[in-house]
C-alpha atoms as a PDB file:
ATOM      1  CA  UNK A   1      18.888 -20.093 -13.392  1.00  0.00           C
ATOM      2  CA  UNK A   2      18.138 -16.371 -12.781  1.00  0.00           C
ATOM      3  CA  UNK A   3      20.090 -14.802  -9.986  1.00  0.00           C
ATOM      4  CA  UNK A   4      16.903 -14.118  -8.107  1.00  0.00           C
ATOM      5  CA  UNK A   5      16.389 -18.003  -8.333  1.00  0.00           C
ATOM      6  CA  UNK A   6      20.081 -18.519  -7.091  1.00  0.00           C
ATOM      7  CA  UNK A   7      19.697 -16.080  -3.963  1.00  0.00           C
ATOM      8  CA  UNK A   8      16.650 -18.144  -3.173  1.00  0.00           C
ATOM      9  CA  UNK A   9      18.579 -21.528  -3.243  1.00  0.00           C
ATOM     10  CA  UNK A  10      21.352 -19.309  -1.126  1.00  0.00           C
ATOM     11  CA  UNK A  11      18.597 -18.497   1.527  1.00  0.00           C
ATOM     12  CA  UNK A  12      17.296 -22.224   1.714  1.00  0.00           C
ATOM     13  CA  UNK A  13      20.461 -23.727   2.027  1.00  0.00           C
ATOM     14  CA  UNK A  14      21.615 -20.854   4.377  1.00  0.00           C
ATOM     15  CA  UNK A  15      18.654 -22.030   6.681  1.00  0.00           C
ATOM     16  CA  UNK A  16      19.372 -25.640   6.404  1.00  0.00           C
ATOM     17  CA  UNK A  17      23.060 -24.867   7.813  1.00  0.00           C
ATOM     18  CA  UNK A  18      22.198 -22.976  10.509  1.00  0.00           C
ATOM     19  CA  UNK A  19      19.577 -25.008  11.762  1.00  0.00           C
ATOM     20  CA  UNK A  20      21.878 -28.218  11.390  1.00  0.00           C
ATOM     21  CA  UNK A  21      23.877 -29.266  14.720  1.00  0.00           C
ATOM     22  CA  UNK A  22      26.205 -31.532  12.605  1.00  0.00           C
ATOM     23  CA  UNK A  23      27.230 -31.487   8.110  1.00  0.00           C
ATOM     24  CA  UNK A  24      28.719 -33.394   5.746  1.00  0.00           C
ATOM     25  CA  UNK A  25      29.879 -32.490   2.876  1.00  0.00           C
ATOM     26  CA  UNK A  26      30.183 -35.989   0.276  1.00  0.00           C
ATOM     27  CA  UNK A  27      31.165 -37.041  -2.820  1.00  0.00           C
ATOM     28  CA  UNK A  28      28.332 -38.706  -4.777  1.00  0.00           C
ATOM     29  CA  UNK A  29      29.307 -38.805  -8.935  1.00  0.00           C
ATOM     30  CA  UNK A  30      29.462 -42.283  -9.555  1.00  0.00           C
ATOM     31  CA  UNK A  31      26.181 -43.089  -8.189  1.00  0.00           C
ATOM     32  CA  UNK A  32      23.698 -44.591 -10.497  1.00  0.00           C
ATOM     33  CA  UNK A  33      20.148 -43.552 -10.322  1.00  0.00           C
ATOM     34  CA  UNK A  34      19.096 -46.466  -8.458  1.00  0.00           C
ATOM     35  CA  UNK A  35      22.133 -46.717  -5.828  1.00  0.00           C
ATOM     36  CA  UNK A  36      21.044 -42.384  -5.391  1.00  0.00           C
ATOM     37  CA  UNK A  37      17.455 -43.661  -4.906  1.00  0.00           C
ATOM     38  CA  UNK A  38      18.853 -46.249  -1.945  1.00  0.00           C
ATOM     39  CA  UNK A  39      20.547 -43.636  -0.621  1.00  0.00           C
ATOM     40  CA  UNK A  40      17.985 -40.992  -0.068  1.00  0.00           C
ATOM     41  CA  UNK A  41      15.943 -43.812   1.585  1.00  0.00           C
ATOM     42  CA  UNK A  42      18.287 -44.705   3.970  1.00  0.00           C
ATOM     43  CA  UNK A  43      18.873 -41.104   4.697  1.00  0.00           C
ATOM     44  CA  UNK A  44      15.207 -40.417   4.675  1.00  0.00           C
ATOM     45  CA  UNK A  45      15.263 -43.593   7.627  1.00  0.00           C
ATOM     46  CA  UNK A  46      17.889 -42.530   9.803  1.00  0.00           C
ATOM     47  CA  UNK A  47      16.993 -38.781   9.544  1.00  0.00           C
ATOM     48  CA  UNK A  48      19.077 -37.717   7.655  1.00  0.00           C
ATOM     49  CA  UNK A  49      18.442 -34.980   4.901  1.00  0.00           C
ATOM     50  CA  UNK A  50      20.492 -35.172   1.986  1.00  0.00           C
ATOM     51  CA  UNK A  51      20.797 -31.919  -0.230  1.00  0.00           C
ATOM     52  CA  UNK A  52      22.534 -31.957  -3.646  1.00  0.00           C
ATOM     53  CA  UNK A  53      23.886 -28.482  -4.292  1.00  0.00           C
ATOM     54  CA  UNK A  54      26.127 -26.676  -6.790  1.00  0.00           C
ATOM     55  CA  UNK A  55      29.168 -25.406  -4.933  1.00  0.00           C
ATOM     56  CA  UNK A  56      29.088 -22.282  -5.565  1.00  0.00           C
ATOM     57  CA  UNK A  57      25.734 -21.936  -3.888  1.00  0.00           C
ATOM     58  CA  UNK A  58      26.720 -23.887  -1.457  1.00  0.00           C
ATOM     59  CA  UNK A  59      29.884 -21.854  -0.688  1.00  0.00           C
ATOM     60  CA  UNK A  60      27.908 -18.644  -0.737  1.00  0.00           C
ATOM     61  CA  UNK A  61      25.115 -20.579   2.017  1.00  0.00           C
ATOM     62  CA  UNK A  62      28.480 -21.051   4.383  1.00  0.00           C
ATOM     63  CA  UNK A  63      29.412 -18.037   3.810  1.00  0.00           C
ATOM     64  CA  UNK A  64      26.370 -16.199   4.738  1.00  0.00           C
ATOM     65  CA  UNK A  65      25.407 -18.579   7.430  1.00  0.00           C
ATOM     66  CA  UNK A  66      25.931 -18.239  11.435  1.00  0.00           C
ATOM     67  CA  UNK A  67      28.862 -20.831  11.580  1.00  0.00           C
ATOM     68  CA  UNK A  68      32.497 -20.387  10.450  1.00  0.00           C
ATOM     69  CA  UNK A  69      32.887 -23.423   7.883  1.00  0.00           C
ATOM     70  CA  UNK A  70      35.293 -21.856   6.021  1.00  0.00           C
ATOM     71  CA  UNK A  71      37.395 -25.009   6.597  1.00  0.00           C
ATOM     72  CA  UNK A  72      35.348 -26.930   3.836  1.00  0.00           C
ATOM     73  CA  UNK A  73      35.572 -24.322   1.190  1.00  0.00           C
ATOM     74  CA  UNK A  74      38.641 -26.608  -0.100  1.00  0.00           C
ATOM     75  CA  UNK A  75      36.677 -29.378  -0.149  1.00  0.00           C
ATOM     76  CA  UNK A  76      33.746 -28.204  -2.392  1.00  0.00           C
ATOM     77  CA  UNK A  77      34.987 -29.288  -6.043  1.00  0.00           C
ATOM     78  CA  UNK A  78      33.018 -31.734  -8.382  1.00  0.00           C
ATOM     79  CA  UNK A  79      29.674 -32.845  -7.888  1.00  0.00           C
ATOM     80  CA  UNK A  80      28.874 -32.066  -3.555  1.00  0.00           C
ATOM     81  CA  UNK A  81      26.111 -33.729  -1.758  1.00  0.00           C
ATOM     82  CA  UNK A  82      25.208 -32.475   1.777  1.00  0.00           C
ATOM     83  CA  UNK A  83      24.042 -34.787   4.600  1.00  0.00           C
ATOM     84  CA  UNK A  84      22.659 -32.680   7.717  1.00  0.00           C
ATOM     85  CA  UNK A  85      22.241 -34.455  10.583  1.00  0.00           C
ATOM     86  CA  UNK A  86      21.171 -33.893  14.680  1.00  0.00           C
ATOM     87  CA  UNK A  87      23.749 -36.781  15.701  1.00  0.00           C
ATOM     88  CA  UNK A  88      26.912 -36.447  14.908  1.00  0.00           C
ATOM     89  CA  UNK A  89      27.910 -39.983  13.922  1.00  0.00           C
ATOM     90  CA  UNK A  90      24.786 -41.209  11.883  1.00  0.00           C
ATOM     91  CA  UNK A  91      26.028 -40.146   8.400  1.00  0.00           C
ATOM     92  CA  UNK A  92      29.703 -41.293   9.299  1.00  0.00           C
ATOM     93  CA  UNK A  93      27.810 -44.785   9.862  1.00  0.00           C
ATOM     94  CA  UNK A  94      25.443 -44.233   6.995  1.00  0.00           C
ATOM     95  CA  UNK A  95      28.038 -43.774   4.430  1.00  0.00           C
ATOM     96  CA  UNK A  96      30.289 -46.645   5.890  1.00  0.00           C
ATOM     97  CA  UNK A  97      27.494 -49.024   6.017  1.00  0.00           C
ATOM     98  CA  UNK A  98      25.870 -48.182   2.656  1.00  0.00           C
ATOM     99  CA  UNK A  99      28.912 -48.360   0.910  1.00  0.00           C
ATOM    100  CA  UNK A 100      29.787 -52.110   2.853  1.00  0.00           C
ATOM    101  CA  UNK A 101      25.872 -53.143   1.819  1.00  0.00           C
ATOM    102  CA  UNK A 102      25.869 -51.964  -1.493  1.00  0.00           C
ATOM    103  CA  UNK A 103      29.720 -52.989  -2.238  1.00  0.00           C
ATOM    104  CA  UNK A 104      30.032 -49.357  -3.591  1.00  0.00           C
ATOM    105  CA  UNK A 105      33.479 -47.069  -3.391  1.00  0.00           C
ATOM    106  CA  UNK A 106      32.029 -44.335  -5.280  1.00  0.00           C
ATOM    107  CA  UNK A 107      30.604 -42.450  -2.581  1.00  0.00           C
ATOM    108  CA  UNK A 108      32.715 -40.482  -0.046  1.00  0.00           C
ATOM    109  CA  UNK A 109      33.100 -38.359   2.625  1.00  0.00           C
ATOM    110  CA  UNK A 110      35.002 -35.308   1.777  1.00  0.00           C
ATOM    111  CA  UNK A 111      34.813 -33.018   4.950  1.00  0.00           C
ATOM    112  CA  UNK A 112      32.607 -32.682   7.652  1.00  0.00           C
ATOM    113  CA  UNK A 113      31.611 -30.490  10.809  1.00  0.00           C
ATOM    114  CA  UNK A 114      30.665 -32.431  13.388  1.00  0.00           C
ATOM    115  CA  UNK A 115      30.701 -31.730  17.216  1.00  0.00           C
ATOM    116  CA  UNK A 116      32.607 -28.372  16.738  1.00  0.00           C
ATOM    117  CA  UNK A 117      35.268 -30.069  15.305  1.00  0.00           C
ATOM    118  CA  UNK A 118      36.273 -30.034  11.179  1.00  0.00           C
ATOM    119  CA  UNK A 119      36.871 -33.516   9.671  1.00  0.00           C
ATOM    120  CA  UNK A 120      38.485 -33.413   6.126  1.00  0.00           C
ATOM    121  CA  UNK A 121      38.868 -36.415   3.763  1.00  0.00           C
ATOM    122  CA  UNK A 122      37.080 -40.109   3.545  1.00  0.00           C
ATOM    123  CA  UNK A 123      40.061 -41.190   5.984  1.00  0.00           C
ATOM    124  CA  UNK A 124      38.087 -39.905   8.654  1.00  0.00           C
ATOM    125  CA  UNK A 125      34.833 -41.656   8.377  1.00  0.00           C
ATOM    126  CA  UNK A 126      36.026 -44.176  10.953  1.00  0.00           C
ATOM    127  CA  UNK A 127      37.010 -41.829  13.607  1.00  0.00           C
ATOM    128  CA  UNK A 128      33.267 -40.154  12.909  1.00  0.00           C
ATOM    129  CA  UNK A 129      31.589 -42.967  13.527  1.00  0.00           C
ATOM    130  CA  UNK A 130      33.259 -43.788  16.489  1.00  0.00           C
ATOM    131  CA  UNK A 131      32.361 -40.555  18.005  1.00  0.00           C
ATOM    132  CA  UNK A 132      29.419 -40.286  20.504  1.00  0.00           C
ATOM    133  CA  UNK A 133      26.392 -37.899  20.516  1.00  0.00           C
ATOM    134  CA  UNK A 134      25.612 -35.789  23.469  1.00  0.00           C
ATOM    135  CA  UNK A 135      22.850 -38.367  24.167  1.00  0.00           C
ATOM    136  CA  UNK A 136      25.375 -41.396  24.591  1.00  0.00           C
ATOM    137  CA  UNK A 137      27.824 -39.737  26.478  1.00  0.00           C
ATOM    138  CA  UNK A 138      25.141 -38.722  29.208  1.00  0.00           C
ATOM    139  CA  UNK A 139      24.668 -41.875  29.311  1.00  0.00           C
ATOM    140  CA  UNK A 140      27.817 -43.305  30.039  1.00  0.00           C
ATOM    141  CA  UNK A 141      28.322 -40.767  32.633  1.00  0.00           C
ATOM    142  CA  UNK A 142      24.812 -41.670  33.977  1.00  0.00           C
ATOM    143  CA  UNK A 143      26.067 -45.498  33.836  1.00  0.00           C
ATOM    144  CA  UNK A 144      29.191 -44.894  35.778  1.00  0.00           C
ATOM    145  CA  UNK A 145      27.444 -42.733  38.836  1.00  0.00           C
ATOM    146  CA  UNK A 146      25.110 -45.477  38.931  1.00  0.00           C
ATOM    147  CA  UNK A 147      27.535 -48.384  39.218  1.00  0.00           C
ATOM    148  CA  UNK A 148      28.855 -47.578  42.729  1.00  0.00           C
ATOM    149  CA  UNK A 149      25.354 -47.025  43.932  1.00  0.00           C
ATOM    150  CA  UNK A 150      23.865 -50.092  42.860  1.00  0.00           C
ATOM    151  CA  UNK A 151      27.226 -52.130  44.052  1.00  0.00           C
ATOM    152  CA  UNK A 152      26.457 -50.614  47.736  1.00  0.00           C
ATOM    153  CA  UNK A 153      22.595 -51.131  47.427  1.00  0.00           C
ATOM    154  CA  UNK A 154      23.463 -54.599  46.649  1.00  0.00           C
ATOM    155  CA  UNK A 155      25.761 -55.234  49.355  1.00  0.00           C
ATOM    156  CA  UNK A 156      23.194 -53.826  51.679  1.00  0.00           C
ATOM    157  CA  UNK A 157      20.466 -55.870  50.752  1.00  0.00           C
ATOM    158  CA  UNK A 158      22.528 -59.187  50.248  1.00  0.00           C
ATOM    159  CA  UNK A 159      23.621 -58.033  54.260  1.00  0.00           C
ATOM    160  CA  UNK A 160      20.149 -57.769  55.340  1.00  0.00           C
ATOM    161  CA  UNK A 161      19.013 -61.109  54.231  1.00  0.00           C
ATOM    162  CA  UNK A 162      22.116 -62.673  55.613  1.00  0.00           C
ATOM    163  CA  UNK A 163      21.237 -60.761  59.018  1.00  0.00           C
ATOM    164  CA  UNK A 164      17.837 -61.843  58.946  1.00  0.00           C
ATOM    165  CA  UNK A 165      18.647 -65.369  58.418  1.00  0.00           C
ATOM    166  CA  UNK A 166      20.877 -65.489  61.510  1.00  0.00           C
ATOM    167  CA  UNK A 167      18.330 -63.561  63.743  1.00  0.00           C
ATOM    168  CA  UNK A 168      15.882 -66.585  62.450  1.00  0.00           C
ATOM    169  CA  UNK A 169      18.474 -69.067  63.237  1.00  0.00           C
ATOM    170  CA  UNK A 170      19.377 -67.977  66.694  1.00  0.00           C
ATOM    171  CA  UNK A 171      15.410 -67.252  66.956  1.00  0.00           C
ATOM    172  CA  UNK A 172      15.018 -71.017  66.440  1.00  0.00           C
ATOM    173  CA  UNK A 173      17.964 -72.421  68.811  1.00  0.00           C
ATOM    174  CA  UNK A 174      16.630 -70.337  71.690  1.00  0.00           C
ATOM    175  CA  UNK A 175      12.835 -71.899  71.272  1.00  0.00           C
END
């Protein structure tokens, strides 16, 4: 590969970085050809986009990129996939569930940047997937303003019929 060909792979995977919200960095070597295949489907399904990249190149895209990752240059030795993702926990669960499906150990996680926060070692996949995106926590928050609202809304409502049925009943007994 020319150096001209090299700074081009640089650029591209420069891009992809910058324009990713959360990476991982995994371990893919003793993947067959068909278990690889299964794997870029399901990232391919759960939007994910999977990059295979020498790390040298890689290093130098981190390097020139807009993001201080310098925490995974010790993690970028033998053969590096990257997984680039917009929710934080869907290549945590990816990885955990592929390798449960496809009853393989040969792919791991070997450092990841997810939620501003560095991640280092296939120890951590469990407290990645555990974490919640942006969306979900919203949610919850949404959820839990909600609840107290509803509880009162109900009590009012469940009050008014109650009221209503005695103004019908003393209605009655004065007819």
């Amino acid at each position: 590969m020319t150096r001209e060909e090299k700074n081009q792979v640089i650029d591209v995977l420069t891009d992809k970085i910058n324009n990713a919200a959360h990476i991982y960095i995994t371990d893919s070597l003793g993947l067959n050809a068909g278990d690889t295949v299964n794997l870029r489907k399901e990232c391919y399904k759960n939007d994910i986009e999977l990059v295979v990249a020498k790390d040298t190149l890689l290093q130098e895209a981190i390097e020139k990129s807009d993001k201080d990752l310098s925490k995974l240059f010790e993690v970028l030795k033998g053969q590096t996939s990257v997984m680039l993702s917009e929710v934080g926990n869907k290549p945590a669960k990816l990885i955990k569930d592929f390798k449960k499906k496809n009853k393989i150990e040969k792919l791991f996680l070997k450092g990841a940047f997810v939620e501003d926060g560095f991640y280092i070692g296939d120890d951590q996949i469990d407290i990645l997937v555990s974490i919640k995106s942006k969306e979900e926590l919203i949610a919850d928050v949404i959820g839990l303003l909600q609840s107290p609202v509803q509880s009162v809304l109900s009590a009012l409502q469940s009050g008014g019929n109650t009221l209503t049925g005695v103004l019908k009943t003393l209605e009655e007994k004065n007819n």
